[in-house]
N, C-alpha and C. Protein backbone atom coordinates (compact mmCIF):
# COMPACT_ATOMS: atom_id res chain seq x y z
N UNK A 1 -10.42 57.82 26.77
CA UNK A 1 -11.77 57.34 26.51
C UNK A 1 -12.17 56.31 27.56
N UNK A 2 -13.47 56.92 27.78
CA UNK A 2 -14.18 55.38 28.83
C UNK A 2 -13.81 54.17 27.95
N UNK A 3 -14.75 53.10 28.72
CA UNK A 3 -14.67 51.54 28.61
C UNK A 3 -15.66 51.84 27.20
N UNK A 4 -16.86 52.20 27.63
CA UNK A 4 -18.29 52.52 26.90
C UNK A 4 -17.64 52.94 25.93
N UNK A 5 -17.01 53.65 25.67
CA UNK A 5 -16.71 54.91 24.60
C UNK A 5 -15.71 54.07 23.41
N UNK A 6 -14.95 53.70 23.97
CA UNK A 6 -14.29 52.90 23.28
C UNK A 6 -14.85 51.68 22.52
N UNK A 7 -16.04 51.08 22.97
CA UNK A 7 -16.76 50.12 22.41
C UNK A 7 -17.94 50.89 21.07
N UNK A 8 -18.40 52.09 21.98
CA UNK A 8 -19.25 52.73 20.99
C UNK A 8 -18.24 53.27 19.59
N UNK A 9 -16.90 53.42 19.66
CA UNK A 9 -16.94 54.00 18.52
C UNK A 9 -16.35 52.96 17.86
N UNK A 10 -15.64 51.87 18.33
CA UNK A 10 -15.47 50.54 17.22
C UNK A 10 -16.49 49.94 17.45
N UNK A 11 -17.24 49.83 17.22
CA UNK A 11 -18.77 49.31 16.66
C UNK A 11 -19.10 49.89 16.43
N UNK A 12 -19.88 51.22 16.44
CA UNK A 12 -20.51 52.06 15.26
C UNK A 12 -19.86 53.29 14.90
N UNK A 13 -19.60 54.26 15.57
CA UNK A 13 -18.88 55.47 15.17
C UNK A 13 -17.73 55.26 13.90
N UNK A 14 -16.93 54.28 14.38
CA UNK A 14 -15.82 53.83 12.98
C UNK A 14 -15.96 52.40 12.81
N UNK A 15 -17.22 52.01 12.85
CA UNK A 15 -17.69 50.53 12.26
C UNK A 15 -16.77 50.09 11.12
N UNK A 16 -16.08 49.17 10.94
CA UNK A 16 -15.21 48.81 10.29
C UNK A 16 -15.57 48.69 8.64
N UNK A 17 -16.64 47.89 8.70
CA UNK A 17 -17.35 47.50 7.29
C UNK A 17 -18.04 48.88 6.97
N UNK A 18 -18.96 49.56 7.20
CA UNK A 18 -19.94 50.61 6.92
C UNK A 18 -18.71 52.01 6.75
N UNK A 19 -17.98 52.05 7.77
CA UNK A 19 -17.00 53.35 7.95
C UNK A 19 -15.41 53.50 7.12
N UNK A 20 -15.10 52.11 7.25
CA UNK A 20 -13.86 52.07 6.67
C UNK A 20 -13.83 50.94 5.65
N UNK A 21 -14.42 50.53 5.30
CA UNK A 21 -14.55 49.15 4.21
C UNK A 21 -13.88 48.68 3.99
N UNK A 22 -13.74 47.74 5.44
CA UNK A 22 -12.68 46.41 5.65
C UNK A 22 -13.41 45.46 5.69
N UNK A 23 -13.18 44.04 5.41
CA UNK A 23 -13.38 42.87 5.66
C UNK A 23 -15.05 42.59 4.81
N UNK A 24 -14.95 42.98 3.81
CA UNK A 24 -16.17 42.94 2.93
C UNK A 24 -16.41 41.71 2.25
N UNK A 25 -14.99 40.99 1.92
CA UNK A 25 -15.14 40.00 1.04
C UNK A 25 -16.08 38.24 1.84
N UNK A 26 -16.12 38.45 3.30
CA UNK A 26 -16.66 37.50 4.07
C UNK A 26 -18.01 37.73 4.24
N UNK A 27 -18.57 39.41 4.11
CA UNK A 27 -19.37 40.09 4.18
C UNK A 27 -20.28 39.85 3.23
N UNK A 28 -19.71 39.85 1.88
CA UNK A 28 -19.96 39.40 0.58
C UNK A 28 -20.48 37.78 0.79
N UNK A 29 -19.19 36.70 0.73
CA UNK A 29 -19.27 35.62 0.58
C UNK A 29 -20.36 34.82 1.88
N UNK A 30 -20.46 35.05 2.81
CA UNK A 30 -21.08 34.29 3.96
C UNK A 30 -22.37 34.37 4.47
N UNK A 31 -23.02 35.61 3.69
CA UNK A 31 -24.19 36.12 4.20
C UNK A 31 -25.52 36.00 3.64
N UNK A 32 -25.71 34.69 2.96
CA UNK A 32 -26.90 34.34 2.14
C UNK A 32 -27.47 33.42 3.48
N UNK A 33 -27.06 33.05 4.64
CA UNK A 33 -28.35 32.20 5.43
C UNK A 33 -27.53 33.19 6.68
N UNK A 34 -28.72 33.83 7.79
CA UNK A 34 -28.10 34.42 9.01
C UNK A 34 -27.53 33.37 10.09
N UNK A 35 -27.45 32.39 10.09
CA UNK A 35 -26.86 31.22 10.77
C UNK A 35 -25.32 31.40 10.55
N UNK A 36 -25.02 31.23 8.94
CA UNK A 36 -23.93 31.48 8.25
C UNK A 36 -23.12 33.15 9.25
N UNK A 37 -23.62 34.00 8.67
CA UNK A 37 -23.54 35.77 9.43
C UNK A 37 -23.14 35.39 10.85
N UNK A 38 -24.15 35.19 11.82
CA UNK A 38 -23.97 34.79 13.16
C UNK A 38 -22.57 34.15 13.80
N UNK A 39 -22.24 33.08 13.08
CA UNK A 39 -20.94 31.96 13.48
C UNK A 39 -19.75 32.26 12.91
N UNK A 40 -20.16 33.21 11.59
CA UNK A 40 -18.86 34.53 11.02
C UNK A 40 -18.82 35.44 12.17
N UNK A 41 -19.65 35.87 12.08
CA UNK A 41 -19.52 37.10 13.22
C UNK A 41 -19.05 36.60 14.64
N UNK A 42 -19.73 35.67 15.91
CA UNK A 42 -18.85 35.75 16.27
C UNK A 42 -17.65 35.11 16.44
N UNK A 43 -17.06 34.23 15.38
CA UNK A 43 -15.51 33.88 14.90
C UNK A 43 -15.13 35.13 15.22
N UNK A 44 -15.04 35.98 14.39
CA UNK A 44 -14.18 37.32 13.75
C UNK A 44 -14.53 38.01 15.25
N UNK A 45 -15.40 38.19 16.43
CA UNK A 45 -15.30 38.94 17.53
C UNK A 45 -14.89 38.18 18.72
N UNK A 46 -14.44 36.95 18.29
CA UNK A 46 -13.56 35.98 19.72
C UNK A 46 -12.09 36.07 18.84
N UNK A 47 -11.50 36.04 17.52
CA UNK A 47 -10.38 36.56 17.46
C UNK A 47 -9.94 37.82 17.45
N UNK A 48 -10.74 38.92 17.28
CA UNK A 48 -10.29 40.08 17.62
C UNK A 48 -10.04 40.33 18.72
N UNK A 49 -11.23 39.92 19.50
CA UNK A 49 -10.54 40.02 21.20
C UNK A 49 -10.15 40.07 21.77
N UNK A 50 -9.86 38.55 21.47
CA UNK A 50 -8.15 37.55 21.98
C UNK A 50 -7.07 38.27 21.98
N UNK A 51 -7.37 38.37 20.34
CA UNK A 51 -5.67 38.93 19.44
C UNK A 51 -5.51 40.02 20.06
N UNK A 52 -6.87 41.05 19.97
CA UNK A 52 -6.41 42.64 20.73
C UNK A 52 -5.46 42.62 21.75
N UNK A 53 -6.05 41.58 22.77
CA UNK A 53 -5.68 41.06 24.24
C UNK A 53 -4.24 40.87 24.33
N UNK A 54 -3.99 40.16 23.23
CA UNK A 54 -3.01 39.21 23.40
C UNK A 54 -1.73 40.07 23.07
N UNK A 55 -1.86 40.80 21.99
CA UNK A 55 -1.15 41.68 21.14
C UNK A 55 -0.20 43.18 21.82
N UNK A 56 -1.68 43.57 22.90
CA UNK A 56 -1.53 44.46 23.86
C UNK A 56 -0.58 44.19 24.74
N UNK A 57 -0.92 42.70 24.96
CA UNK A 57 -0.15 41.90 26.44
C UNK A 57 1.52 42.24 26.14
N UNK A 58 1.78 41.86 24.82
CA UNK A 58 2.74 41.96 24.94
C UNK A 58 4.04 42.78 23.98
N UNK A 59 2.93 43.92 23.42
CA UNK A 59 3.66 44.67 23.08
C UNK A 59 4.52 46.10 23.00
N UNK A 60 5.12 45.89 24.37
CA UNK A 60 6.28 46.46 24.76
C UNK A 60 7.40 45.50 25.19
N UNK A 61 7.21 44.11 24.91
CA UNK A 61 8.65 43.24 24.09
C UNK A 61 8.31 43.05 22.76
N UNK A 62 7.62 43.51 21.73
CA UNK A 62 7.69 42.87 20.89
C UNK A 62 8.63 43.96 20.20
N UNK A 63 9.75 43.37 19.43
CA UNK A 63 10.59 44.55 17.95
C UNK A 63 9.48 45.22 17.20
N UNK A 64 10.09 46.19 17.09
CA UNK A 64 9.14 46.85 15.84
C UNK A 64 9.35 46.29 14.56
N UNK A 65 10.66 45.55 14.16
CA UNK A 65 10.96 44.61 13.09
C UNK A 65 10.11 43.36 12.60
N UNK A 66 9.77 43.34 13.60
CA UNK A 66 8.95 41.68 13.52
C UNK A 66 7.53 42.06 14.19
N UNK A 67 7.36 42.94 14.36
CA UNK A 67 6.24 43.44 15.00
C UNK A 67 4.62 42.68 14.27
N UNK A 68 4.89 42.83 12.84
CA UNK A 68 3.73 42.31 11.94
C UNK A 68 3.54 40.94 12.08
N UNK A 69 4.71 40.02 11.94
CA UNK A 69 4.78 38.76 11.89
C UNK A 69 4.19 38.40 13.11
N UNK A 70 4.35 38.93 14.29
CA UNK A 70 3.64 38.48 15.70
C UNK A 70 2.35 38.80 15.61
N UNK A 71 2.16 39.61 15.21
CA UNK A 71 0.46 39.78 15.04
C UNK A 71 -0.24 38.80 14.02
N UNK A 72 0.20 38.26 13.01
CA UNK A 72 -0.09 37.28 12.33
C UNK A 72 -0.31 36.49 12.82
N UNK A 73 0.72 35.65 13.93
CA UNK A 73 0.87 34.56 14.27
C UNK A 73 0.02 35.16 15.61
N UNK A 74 -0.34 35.80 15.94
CA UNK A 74 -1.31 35.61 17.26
C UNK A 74 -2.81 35.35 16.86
N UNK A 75 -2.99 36.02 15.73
CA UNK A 75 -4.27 36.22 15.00
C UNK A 75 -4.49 34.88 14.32
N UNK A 76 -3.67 34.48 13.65
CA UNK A 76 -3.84 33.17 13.02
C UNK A 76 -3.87 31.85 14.20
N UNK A 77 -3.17 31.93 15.77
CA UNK A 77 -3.45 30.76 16.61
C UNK A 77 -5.29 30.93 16.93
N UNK A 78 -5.78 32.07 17.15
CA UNK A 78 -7.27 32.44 17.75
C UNK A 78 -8.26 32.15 16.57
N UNK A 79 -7.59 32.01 15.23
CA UNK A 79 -8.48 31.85 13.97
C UNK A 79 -8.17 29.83 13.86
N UNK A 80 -7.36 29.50 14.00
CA UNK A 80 -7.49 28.26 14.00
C UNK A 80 -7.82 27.39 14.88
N UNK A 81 -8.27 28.07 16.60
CA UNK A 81 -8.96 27.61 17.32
C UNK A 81 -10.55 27.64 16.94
N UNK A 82 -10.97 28.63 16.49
CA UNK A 82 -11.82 28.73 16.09
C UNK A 82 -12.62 27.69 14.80
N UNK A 83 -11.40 27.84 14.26
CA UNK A 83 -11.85 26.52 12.88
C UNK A 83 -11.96 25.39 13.61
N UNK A 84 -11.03 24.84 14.06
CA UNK A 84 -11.06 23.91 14.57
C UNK A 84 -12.38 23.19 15.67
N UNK A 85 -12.68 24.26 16.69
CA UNK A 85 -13.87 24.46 17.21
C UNK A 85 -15.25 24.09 16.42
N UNK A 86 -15.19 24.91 15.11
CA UNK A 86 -16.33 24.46 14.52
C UNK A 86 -16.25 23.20 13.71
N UNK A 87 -15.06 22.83 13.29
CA UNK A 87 -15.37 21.44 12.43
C UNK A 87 -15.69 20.38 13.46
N UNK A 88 -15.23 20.34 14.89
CA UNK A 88 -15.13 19.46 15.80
C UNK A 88 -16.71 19.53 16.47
N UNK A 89 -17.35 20.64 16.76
CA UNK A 89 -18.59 20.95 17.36
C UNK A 89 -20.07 21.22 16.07
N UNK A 90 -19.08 21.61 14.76
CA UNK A 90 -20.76 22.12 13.87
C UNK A 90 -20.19 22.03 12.45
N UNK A 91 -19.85 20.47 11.94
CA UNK A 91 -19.26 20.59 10.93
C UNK A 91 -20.06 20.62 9.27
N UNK A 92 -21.45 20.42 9.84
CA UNK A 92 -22.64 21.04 8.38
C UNK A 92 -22.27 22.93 8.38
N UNK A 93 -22.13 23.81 9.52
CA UNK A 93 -21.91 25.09 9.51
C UNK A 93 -20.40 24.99 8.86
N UNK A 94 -19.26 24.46 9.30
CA UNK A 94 -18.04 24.62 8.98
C UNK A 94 -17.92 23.75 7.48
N UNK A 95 -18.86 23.63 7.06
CA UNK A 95 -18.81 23.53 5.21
C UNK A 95 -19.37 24.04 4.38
N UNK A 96 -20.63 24.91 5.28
CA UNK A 96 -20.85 26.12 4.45
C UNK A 96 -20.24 27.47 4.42
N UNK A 97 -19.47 27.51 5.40
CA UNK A 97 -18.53 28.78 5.81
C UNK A 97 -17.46 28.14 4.71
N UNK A 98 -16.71 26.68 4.58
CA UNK A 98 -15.51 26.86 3.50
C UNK A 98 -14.36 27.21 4.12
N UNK A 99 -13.77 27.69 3.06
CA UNK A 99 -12.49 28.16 3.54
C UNK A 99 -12.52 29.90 3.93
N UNK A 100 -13.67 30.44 4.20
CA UNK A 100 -13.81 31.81 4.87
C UNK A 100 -13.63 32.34 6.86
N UNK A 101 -13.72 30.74 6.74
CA UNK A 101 -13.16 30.92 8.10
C UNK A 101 -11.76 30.60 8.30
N UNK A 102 -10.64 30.57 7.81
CA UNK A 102 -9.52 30.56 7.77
C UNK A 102 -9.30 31.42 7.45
N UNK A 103 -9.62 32.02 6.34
CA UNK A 103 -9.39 33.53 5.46
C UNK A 103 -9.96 34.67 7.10
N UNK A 104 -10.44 34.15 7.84
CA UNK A 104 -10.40 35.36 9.23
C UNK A 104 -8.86 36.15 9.22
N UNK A 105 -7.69 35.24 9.44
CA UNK A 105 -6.24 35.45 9.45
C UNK A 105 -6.13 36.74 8.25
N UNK A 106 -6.48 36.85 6.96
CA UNK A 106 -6.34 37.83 6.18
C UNK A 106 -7.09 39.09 6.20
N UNK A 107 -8.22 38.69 7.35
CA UNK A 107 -9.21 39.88 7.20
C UNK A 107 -8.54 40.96 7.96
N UNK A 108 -8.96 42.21 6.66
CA UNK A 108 -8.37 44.02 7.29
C UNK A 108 -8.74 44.42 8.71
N UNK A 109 -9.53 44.18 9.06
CA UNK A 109 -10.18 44.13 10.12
C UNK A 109 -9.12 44.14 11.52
N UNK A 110 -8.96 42.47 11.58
CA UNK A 110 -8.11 42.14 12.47
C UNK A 110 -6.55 42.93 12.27
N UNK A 111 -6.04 42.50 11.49
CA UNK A 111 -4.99 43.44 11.49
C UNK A 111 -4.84 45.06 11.50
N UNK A 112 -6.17 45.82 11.33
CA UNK A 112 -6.28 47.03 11.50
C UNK A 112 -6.37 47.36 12.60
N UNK A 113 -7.08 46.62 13.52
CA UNK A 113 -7.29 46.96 14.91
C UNK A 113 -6.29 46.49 15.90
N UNK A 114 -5.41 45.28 15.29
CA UNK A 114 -3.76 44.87 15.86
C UNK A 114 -2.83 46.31 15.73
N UNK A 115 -3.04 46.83 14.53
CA UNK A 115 -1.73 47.89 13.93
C UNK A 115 -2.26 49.79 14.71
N UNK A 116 -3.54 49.51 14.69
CA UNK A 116 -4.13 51.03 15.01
C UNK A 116 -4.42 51.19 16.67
N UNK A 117 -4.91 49.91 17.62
CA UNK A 117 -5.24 50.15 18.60
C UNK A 117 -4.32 49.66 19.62
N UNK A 118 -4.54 47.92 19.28
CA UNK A 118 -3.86 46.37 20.40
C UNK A 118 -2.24 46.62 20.78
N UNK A 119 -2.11 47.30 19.83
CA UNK A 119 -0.54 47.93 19.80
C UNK A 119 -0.08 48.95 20.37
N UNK A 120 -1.01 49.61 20.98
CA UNK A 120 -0.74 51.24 21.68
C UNK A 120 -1.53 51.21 22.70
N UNK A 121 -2.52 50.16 23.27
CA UNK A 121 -3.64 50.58 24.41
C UNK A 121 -3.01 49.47 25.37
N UNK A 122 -3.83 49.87 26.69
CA UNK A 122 -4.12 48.45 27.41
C UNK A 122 -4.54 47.21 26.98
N UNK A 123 -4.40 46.16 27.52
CA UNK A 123 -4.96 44.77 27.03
C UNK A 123 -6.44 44.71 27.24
N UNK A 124 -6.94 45.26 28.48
CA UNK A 124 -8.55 44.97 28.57
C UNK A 124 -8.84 46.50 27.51
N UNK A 125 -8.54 47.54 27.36
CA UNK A 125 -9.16 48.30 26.81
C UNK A 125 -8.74 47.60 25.10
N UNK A 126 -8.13 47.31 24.74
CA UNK A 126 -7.82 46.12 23.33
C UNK A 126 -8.51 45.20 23.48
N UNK A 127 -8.93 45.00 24.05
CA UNK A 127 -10.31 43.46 24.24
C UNK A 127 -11.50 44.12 23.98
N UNK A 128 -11.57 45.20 24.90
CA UNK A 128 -13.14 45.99 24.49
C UNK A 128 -12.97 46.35 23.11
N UNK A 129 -11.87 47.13 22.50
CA UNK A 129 -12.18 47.24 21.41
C UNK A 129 -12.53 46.44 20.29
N UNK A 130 -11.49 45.53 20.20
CA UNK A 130 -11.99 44.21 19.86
C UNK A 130 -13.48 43.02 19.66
N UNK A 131 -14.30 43.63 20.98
CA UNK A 131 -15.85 42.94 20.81
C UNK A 131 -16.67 43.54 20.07
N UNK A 132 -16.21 45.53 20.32
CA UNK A 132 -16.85 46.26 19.69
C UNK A 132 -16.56 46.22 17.96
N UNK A 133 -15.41 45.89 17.87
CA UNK A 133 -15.39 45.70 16.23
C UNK A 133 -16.09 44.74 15.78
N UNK A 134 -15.96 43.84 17.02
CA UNK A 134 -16.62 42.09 16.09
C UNK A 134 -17.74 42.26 16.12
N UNK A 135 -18.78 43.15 17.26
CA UNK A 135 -20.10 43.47 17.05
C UNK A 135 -20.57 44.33 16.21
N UNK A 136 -19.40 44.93 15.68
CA UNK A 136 -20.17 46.00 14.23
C UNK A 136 -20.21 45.37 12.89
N UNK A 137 -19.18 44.66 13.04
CA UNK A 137 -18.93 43.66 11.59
C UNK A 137 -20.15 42.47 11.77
N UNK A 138 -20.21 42.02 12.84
CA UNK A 138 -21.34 40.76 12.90
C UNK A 138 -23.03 41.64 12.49
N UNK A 139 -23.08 43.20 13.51
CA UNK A 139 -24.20 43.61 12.91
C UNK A 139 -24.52 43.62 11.34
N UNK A 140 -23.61 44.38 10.70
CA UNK A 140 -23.65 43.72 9.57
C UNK A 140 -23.73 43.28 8.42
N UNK A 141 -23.36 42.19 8.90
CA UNK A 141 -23.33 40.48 8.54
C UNK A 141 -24.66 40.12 8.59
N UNK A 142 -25.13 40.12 9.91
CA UNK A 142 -26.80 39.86 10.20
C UNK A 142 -27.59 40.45 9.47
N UNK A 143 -27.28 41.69 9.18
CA UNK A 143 -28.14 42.50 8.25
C UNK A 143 -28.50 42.31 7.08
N UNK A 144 -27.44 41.90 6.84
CA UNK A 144 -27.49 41.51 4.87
C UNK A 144 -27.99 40.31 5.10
N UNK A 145 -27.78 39.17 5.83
CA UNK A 145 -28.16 37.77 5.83
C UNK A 145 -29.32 38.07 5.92
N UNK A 146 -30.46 39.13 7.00
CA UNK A 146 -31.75 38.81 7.24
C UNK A 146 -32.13 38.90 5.58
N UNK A 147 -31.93 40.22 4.99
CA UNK A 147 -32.67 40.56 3.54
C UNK A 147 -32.46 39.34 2.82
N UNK A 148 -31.45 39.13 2.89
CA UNK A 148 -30.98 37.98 1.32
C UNK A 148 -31.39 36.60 1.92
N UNK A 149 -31.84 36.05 3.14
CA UNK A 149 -32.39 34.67 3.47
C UNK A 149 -33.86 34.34 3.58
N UNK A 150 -34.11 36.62 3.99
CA UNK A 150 -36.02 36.50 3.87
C UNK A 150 -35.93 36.48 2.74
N UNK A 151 -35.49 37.45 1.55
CA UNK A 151 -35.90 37.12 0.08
C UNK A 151 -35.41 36.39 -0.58
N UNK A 152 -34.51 35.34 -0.67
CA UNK A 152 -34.10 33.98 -0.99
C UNK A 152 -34.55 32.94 -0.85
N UNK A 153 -34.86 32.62 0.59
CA UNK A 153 -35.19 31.57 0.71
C UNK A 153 -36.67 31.71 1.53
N UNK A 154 -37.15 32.78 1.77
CA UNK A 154 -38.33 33.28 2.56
C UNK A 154 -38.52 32.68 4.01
N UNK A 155 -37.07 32.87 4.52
CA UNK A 155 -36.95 32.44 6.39
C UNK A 155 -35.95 33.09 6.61
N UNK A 156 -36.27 33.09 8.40
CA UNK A 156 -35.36 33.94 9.22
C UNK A 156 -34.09 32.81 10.03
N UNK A 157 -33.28 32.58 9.85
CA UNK A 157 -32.92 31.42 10.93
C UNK A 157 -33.20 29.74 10.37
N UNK A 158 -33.21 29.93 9.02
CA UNK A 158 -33.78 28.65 8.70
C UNK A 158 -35.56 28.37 9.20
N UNK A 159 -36.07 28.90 9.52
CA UNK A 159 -37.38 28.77 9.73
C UNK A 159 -38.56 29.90 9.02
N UNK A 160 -38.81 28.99 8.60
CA UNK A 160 -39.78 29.60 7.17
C UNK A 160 -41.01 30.91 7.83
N UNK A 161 -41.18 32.06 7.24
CA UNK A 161 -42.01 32.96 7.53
C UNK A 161 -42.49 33.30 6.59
N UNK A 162 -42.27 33.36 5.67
CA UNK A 162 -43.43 33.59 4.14
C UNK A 162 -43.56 31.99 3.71
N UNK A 163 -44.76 32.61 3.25
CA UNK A 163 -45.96 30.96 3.41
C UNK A 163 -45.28 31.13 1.71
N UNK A 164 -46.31 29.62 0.87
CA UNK A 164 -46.08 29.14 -0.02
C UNK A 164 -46.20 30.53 -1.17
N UNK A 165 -46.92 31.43 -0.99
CA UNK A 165 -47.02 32.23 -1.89
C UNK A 165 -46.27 32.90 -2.32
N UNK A 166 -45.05 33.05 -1.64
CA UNK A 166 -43.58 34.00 -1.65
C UNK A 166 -42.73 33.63 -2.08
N UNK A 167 -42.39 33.68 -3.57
CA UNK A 167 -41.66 33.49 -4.87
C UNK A 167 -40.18 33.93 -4.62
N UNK A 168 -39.22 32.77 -4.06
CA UNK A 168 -38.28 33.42 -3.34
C UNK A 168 -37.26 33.81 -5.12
N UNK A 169 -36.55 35.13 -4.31
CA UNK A 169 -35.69 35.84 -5.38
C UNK A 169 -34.37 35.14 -5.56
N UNK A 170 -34.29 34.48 -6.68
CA UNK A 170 -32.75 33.52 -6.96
C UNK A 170 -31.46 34.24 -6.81
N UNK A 171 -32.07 35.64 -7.19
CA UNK A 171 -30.68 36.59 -7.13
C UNK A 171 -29.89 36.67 -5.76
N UNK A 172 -31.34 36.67 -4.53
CA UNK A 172 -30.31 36.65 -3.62
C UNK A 172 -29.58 36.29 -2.86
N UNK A 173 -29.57 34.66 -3.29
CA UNK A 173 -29.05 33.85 -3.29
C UNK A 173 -27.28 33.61 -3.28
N UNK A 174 -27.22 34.94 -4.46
CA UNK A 174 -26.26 35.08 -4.93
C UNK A 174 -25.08 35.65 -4.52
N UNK A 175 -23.89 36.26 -4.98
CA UNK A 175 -22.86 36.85 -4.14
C UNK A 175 -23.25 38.35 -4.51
N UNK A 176 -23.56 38.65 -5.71
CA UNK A 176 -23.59 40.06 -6.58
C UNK A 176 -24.93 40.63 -5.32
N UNK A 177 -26.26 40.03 -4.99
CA UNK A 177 -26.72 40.36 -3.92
C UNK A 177 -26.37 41.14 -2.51
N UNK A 178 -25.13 40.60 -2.14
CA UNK A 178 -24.81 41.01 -1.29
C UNK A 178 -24.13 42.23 -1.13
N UNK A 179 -23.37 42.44 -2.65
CA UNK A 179 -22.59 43.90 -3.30
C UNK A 179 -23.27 44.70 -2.70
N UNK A 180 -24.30 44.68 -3.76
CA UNK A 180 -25.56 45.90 -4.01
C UNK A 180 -26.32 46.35 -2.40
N UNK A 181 -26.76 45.14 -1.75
CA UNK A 181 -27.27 45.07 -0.28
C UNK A 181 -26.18 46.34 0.61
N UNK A 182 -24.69 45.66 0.57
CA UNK A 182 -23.89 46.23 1.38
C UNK A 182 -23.66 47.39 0.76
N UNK A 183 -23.66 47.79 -0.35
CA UNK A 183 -23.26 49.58 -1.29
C UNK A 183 -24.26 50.29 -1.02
N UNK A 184 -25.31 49.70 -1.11
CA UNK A 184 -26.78 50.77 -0.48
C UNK A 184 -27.21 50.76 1.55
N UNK A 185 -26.44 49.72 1.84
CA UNK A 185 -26.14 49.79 3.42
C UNK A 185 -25.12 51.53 4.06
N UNK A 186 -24.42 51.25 2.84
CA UNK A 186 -22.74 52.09 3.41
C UNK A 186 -23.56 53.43 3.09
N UNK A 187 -24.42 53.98 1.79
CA UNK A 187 -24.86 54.89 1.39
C UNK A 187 -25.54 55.58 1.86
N UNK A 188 -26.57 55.09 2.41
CA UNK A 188 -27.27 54.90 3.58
C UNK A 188 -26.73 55.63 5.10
N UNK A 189 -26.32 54.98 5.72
CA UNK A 189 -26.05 55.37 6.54
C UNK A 189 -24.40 56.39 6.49
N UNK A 190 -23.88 56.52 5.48
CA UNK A 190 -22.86 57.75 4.77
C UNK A 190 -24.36 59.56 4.77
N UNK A 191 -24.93 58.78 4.29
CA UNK A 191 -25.69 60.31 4.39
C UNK A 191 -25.92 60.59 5.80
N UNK A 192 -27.10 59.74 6.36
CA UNK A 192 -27.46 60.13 7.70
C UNK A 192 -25.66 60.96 8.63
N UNK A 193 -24.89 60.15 8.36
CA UNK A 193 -23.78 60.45 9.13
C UNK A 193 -23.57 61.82 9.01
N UNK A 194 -23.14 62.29 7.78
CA UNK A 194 -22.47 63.67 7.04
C UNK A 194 -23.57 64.76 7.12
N UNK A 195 -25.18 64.30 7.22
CA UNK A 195 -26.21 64.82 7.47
C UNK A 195 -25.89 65.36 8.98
N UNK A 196 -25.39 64.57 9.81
CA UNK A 196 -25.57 65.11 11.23
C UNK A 196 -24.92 65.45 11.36
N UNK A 197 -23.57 65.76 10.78
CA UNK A 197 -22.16 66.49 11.09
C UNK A 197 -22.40 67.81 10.53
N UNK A 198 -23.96 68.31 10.01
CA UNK A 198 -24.05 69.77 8.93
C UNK A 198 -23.10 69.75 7.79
């Protein structure tokens, strides 16, 4: 596979969240303001990257015994730069994220694309794949944040676009919001897909 090719199909062709329904629970939890979505998203596409990178680099020394544990521990140094990054640079964002940006280290995601790709490819072609995952998962992320922050809180970005008259919806506020948002996202684009395959 090209460079291109490889990006197009981890980001959309086998989009992680929409295709394989990994890493939902951040998906779920983070996506009531798109600010929130955005600084998830790209967390989760500067450690996939890395990790792809990193993982690739060096695995033809790594045992197949311990093989998992190194991927942990590569994934978990790029997730705690990251935390760290934000409490030090944006620490009103790094207290509404919580403890979901640590929980990066547990997401299916990263370790799916450590165990299925970073582990068998080149390092730059494990990096591309890697942006392309973090850009399908961040798409989204963004997605659900735009619906649930225009009808929540009636703004895009924290900046208000429905005037006083727009009775924002409490529900979507909520986490159960984001279920329903993301089950009719996957459904959605599950037909169009299976539609074009005849």
């Amino acid at each position: 596979m090209t460079k291109k090719q490889i990006f197009i199909t981890s980001a959309f062709t086998e989009n992680s969240v929409w295709r394989q329904i990994l890493g939902i629970c951040s998906a779920l939890a983070v996506t009531n303001l798109m600010m929130n979505s955005l600084i998830m998203g790209l967390g989760v596409t500067f450690s996939l990257a890395l990790s792809g990178f990193t993982i690739s680099l060096i695995r033809n020394w790594t045992p197949r015994s311990v093989r998992m544990m190194v991927q942990t521990l590569i994934i978990a140094a790029y997730v705690i730069i990251v935390d760290i990054f934000l409490k030090a640079n944006m620490p009103d964002i790094s207290k509404q994220l919580g403890p979901y940006v640590g929980l990066i280290i547990t997401n299916c995601i990263l370790m799916g694309r450590a165990e299925a790709f970073a582990s068998q490819n080149t390092p730059l072609d494990s990096m591309i794949d890697g942006i392309g995952a973090g850009v399908g998962y961040s798409l989204v992320l963004l997605l659900i944040g735009f619906i649930r922050e225009l009808f929540g809180f009636g703004s895009i970005f924290g900046i208000k676009v429905l005037g006083a008259w727009w009775t924002p919806w409490s529900i979507m506020v909520m986490a159960p919001s984001a279920f329903f948002i993301l089950a009719m996202l996957i459904w959605i684009i599950n037909i169009k897909y299976y539609k074009s395959k005849g």
